[in-house]
Protein backbone atom coordinates (compact mmCIF):
# COMPACT_ATOMS: atom_id res chain seq x y z
CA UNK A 1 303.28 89.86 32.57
CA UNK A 2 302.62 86.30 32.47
CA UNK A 3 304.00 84.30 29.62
CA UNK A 4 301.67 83.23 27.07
CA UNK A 5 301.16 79.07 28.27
CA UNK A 6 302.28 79.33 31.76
CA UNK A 7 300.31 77.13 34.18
CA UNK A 8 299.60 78.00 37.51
CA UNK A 9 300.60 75.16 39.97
CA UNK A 10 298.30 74.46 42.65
CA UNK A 11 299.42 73.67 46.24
CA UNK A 12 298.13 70.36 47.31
CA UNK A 13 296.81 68.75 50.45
CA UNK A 14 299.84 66.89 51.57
CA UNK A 15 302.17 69.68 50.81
CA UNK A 16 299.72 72.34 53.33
CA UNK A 17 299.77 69.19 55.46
CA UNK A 18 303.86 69.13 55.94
CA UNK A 19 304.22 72.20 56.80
CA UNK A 20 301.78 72.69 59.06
CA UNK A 21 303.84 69.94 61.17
CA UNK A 22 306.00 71.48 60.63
CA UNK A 23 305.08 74.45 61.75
CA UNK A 24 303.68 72.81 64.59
CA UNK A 25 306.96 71.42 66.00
CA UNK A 26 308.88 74.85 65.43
CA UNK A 27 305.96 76.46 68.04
CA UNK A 28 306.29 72.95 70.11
CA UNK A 29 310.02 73.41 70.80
CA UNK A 30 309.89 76.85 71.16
CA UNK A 31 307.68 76.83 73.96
CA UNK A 32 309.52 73.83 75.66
CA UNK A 33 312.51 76.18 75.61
CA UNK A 34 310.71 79.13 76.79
CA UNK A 35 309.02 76.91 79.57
CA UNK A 36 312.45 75.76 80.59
CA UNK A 37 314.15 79.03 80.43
CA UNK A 38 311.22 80.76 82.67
CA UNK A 39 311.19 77.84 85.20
CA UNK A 40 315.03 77.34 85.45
CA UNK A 41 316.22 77.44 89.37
CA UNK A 42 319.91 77.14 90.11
CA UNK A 43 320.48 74.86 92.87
CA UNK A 44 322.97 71.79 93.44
CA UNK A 45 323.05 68.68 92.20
CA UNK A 46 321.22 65.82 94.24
CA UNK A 47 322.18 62.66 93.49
CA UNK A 48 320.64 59.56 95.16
CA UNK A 49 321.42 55.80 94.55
CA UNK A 50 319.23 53.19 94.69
CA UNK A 51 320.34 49.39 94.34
CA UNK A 52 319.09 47.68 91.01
CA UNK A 53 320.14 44.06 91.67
CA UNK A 54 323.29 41.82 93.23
CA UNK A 55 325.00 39.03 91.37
CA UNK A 56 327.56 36.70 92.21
CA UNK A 57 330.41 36.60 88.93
CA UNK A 58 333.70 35.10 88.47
CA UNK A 59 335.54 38.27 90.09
CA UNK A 60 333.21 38.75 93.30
CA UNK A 61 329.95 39.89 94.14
CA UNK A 62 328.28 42.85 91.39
CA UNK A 63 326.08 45.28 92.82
CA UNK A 64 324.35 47.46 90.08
CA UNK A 65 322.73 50.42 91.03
CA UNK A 66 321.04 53.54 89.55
CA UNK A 67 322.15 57.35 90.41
CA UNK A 68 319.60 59.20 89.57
CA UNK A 69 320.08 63.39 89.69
CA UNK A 70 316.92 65.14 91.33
CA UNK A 71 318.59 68.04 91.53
CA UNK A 72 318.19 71.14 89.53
CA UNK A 73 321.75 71.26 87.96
CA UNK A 74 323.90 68.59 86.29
CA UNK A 75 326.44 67.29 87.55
CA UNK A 76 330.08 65.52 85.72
CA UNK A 77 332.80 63.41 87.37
CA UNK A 78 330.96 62.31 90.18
CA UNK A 79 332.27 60.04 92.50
CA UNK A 80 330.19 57.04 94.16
CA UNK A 81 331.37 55.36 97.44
CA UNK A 82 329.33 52.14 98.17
CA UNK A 83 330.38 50.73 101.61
CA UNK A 84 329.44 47.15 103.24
CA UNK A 85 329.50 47.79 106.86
CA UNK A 86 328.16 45.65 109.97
CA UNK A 87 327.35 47.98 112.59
CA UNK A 88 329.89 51.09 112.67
CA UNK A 89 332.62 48.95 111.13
CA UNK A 90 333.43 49.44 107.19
CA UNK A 91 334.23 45.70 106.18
CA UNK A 92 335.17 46.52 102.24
CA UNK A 93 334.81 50.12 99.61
CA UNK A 94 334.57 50.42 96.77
CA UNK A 95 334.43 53.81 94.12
CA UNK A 96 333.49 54.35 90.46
CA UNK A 97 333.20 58.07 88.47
CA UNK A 98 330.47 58.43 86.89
CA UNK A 99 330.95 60.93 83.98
CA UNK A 100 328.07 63.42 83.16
CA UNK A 101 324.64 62.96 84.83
CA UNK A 102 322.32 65.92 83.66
CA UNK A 103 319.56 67.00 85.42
CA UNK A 104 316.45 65.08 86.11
CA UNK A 105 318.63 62.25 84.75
CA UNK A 106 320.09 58.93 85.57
CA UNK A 107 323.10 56.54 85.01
CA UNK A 108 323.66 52.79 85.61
CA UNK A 109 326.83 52.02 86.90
CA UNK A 110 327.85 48.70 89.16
CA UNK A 111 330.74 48.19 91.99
CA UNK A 112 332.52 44.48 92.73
CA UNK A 113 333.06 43.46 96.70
CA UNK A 114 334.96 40.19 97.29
CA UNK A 115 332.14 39.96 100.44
CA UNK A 116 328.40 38.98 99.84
CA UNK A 117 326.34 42.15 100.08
CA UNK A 118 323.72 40.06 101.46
CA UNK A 119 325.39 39.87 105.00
CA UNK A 120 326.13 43.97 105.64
CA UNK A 121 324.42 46.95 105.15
CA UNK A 122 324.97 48.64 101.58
CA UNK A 123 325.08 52.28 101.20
CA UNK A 124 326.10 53.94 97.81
CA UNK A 125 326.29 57.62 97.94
CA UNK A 126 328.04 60.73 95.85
CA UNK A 127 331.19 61.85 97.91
CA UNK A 128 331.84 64.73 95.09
CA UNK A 129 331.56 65.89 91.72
CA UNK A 130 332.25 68.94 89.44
CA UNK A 131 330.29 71.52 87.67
CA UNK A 132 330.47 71.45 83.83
């Protein structure tokens, strides 16, 4: 039994309001996590570089480029070559790791030649990298 003088509270607008957000974003992640766990292919890594911008500084000439992962599984410890060549000859390397770059991702990372960029061709590729 009730007790004598007890008031029935009333639930108001905003409080039905928060949780039906609420609500809503439970259902919203759990079907992004469903969607991703029914679409989910295995498959390597694909990273691809593409050159963001050259500078000249102090220490040589920085080339800052983008590796972006279009493939369907991350990738960690990944190691970038970029290469100046003319022709078939290499004329300078260089290497940097990139850490962790998940899937359908990207990193920024940048490499230092003593040489101008500007007079070889630049390639920047993945040589390698690890599963996680």
């Amino acid at each position: 039994m009730a007790e004598e003088g007890a008031e029935t509270r009333r639930v108001g607008w905003l409080e039905w309001g928060v949780a039906g957000l609420g609500a809503a974003l439970v259902v919203g992640v759990l079907g992004v996590l469903t969607h991703e766990a029914l679409t989910y292919e295995d498959g390597p890594p694909a990273i691809i570089a593409t050159v963001d911008d050259v500078s000249q500084g102090p220490g040589g000439y920085v080339v800052r480029f983008t590796a972006k992962n279009e493939g369907a599984s991350t990738a960690a410890e990944i190691l970038m070559l970029a290469e100046l060549k003319q022709g078939d000859a290499v004329l300078e390397s260089a290497e940097v790791t990139l850490d962790y770059v998940a899937r359908k991702s990207s990193k920024q990372a940048g490499v230092v030649f003593a040489r101008d960029p500007a007079g070889a061709e630049l390639t920047i590729r993945a040589t390698s990298y690890r599963k996680p």
